[in-house]
N, C-alpha and C. Protein backbone atom coordinates (compact mmCIF):
# COMPACT_ATOMS: atom_id res chain seq x y z
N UNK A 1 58.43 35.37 -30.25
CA UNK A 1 58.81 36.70 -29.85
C UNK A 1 60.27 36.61 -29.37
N UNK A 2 61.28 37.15 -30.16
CA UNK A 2 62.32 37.74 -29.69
C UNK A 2 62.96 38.48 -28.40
N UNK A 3 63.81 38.15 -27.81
CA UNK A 3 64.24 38.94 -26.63
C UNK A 3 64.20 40.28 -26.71
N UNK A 4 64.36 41.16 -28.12
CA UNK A 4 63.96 42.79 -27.97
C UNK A 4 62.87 43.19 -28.11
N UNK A 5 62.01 42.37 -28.69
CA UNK A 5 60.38 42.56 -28.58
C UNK A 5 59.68 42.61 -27.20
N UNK A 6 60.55 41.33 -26.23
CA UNK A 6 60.25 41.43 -24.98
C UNK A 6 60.41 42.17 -24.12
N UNK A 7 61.54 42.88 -24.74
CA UNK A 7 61.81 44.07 -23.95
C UNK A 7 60.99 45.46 -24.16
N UNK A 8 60.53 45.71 -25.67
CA UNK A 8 59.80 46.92 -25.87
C UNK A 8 58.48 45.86 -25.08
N UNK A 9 58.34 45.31 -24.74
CA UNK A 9 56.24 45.02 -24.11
C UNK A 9 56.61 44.74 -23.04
N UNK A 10 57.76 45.01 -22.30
CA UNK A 10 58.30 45.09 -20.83
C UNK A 10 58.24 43.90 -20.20
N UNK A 11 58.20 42.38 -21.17
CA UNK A 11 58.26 41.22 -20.54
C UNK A 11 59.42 40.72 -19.90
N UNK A 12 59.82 40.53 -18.80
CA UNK A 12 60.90 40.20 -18.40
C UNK A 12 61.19 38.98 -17.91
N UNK A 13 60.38 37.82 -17.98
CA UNK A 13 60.68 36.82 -18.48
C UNK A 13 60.27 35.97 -19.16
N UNK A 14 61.02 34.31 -19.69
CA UNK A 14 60.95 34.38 -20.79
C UNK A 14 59.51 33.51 -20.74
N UNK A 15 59.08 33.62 -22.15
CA UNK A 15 57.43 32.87 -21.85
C UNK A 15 57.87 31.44 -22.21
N UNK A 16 57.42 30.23 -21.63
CA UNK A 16 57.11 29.11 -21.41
C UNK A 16 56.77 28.12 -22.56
N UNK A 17 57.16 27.45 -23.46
CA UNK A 17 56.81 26.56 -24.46
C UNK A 17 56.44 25.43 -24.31
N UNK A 18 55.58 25.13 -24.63
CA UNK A 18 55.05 23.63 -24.32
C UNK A 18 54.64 22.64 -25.67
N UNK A 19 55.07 21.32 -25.71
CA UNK A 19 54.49 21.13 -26.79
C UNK A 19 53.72 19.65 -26.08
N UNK A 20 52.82 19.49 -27.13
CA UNK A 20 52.05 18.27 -26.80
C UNK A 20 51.34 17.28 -27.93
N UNK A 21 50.57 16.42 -27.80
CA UNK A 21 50.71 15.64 -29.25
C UNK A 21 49.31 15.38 -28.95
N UNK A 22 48.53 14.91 -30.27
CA UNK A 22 47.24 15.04 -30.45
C UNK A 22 46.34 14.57 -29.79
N UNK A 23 46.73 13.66 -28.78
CA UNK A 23 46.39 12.59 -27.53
C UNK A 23 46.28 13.47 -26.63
N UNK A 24 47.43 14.23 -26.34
CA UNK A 24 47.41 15.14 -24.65
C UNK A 24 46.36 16.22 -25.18
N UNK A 25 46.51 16.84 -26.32
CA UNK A 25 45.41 18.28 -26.49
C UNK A 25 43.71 17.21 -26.21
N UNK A 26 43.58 16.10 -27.10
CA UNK A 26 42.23 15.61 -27.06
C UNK A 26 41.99 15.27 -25.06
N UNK A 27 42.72 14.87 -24.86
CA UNK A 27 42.27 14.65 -23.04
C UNK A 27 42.40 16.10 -22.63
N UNK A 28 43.17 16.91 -22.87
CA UNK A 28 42.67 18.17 -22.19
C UNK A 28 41.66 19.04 -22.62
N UNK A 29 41.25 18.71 -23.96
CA UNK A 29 39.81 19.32 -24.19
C UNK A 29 38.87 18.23 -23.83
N UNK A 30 38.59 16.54 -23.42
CA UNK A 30 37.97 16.28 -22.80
C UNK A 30 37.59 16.39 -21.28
N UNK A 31 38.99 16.78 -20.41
CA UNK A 31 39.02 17.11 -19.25
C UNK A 31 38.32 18.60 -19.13
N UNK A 32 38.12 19.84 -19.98
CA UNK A 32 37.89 20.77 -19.64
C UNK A 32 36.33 20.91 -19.81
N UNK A 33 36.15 19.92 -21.24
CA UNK A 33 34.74 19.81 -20.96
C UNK A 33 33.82 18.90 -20.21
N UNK A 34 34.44 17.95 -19.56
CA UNK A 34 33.87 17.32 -18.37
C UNK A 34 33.80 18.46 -17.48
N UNK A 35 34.73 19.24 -16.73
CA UNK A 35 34.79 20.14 -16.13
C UNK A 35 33.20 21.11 -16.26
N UNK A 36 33.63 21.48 -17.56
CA UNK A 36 32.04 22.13 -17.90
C UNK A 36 30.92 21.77 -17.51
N UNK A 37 30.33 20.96 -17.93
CA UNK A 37 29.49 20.14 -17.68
C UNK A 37 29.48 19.84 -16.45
N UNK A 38 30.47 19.65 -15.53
CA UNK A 38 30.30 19.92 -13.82
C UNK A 38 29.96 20.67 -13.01
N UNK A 39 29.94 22.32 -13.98
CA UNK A 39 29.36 23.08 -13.32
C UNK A 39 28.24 23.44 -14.18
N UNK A 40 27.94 23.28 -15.47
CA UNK A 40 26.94 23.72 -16.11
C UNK A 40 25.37 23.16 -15.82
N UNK A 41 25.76 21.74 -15.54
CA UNK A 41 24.66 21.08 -15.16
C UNK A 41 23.72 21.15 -13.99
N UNK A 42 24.58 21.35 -12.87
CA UNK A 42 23.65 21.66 -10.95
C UNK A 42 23.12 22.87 -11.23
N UNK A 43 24.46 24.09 -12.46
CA UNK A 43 23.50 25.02 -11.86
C UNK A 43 21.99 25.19 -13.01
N UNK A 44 21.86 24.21 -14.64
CA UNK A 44 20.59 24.63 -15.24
C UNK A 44 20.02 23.40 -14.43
N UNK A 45 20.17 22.76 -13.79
CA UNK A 45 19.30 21.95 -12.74
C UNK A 45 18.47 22.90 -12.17
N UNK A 46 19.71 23.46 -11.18
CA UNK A 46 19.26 24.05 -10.09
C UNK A 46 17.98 25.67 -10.64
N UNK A 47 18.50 26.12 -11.69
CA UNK A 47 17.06 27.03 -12.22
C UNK A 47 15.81 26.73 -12.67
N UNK A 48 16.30 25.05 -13.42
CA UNK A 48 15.17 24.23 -13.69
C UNK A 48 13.87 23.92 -12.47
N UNK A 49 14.95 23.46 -11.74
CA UNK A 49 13.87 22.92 -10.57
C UNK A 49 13.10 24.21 -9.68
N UNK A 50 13.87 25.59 -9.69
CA UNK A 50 13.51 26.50 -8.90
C UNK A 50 12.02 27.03 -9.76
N UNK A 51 12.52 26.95 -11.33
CA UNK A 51 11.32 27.43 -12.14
C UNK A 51 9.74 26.46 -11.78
N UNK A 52 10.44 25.29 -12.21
CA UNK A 52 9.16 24.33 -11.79
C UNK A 52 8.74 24.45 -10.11
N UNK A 53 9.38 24.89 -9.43
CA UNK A 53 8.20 25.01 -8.27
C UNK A 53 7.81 25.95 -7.77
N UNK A 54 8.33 27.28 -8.28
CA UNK A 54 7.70 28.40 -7.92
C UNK A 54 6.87 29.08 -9.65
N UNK A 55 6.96 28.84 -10.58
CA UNK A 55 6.20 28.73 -11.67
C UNK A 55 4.63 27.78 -12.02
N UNK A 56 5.53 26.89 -11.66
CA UNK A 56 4.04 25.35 -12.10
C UNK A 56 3.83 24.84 -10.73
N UNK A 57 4.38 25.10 -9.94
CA UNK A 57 3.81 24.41 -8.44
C UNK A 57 4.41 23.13 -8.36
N UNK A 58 5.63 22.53 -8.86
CA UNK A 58 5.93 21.22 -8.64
C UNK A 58 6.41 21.11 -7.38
N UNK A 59 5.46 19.62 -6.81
CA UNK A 59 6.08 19.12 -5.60
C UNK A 59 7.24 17.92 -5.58
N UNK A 60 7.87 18.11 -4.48
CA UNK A 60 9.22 17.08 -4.40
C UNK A 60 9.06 16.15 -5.27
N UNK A 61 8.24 15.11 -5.68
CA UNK A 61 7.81 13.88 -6.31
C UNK A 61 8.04 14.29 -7.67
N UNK A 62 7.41 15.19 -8.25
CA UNK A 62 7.43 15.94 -9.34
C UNK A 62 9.06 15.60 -10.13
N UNK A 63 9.56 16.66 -9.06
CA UNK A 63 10.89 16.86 -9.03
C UNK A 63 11.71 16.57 -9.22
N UNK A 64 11.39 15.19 -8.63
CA UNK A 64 12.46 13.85 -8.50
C UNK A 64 12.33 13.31 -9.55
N UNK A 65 10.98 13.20 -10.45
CA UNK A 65 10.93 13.06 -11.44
C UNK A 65 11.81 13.29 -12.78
N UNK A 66 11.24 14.19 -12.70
CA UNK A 66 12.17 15.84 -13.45
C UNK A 66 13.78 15.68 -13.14
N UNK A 67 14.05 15.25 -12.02
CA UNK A 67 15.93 15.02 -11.70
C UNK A 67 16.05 13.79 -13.05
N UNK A 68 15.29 12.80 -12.11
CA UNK A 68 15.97 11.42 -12.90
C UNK A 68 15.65 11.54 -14.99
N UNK A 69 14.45 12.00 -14.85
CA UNK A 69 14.10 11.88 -16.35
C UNK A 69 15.55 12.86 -16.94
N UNK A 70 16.09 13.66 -16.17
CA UNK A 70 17.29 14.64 -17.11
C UNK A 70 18.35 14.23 -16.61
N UNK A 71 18.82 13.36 -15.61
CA UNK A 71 19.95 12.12 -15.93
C UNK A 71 19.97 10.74 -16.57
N UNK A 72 18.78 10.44 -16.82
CA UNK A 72 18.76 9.50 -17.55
C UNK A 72 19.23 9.81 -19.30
N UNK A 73 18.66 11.43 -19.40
CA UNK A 73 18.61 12.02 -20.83
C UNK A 73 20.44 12.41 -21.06
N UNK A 74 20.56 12.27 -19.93
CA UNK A 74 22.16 13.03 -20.01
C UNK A 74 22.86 11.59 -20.19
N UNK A 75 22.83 10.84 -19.72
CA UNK A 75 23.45 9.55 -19.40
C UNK A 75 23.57 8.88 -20.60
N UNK A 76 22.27 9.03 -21.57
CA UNK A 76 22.34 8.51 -23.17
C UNK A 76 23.55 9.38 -24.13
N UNK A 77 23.23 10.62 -23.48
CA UNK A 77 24.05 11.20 -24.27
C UNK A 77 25.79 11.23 -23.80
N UNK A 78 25.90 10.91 -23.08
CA UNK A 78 27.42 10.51 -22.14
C UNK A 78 27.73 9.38 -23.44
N UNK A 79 26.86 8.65 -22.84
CA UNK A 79 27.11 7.14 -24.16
C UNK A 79 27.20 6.68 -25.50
N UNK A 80 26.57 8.44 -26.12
CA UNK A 80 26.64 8.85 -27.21
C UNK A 80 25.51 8.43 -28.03
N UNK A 81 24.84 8.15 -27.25
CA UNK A 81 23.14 7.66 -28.48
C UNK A 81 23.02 9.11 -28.80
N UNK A 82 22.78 10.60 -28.55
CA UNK A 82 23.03 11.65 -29.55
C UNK A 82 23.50 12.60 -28.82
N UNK A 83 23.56 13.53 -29.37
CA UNK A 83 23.92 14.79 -29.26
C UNK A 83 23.49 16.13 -28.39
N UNK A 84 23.94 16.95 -28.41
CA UNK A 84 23.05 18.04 -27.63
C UNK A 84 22.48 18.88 -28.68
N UNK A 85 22.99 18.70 -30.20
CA UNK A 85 22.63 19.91 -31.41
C UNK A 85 21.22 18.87 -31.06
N UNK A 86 21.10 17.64 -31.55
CA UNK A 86 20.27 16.25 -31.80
C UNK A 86 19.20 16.84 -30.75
N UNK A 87 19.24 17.30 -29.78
CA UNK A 87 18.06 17.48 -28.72
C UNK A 87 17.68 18.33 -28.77
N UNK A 88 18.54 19.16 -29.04
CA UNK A 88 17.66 21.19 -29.09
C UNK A 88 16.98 21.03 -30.48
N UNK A 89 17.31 20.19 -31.53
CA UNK A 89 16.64 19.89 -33.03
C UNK A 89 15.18 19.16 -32.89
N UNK A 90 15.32 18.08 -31.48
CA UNK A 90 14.20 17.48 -31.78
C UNK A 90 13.11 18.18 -30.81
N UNK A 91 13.90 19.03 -29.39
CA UNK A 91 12.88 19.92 -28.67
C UNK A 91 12.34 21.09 -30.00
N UNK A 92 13.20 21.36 -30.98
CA UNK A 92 12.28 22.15 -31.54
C UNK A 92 11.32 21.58 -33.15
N UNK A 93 11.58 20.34 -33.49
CA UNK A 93 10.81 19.78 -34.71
C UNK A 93 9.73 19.80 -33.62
N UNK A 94 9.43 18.92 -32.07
CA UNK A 94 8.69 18.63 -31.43
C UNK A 94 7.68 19.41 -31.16
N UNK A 95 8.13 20.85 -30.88
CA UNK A 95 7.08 21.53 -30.23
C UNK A 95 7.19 22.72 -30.33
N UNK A 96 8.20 23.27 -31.13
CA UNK A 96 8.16 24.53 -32.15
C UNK A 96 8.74 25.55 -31.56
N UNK A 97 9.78 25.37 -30.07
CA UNK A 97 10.27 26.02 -29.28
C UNK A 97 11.94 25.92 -29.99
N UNK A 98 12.28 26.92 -30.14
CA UNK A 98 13.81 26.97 -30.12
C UNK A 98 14.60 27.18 -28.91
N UNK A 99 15.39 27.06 -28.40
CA UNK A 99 16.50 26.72 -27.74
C UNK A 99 17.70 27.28 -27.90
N UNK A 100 18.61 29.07 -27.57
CA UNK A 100 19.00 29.78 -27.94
C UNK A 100 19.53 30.93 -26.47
N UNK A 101 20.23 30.30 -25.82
CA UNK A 101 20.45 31.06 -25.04
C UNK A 101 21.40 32.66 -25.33
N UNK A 102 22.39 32.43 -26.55
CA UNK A 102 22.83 33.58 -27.05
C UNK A 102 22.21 34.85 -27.39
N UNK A 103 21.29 34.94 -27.36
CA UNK A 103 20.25 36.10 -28.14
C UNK A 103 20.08 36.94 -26.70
């Protein structure tokens, strides 16, 4: 954008260029999705665990269960034994549930 363009869209100053190389974009899309995943996770924890004990009655033990069995599941996948498509594919070959929060 040109300085008279900036002026008809009333920008008055100038915008900022940055360039970066295929290294800095890949760490900042790994940094943003670590990020993600920092908040995505406590809080489907945190609905997970609220469902299981006011739904199915799970007690603390339960729970703790239920914590570690879905960091352990996360932890493989940190390490890359698979995927998250890989899990919603095999929660649904498994047991005929799809996995679809968009709808």
């Amino acid at each position: 954008m040109n300085r008279s363009e900036r002026r008809k869209k009333g920008i008055k100053e100038k915008i900022k260029v940055y360039t970066l190389n295929e290294h800095q974009i890949k760490e900042m899309k790994l940094k943003t999705m670590r990020e993600a995943a920092d908040t995505a996770m406590p809080m489907a924890m945190g609905f997970s665990l609220l469902a299981l004990r006011d739904e199915f009655n799970f007690g603390a033990k339960r729970l703790d269960r239920f914590i570690d069995k879905v960091k352990e599941l996360n932890q493989y996948c940190e390490e890359g034994y698979f995927e998250v498509k890989d899990l919603l594919e095999t929660v649904e070959k498994e047991t005929g549930i799809k996995i679809n929060f968009k709808e």
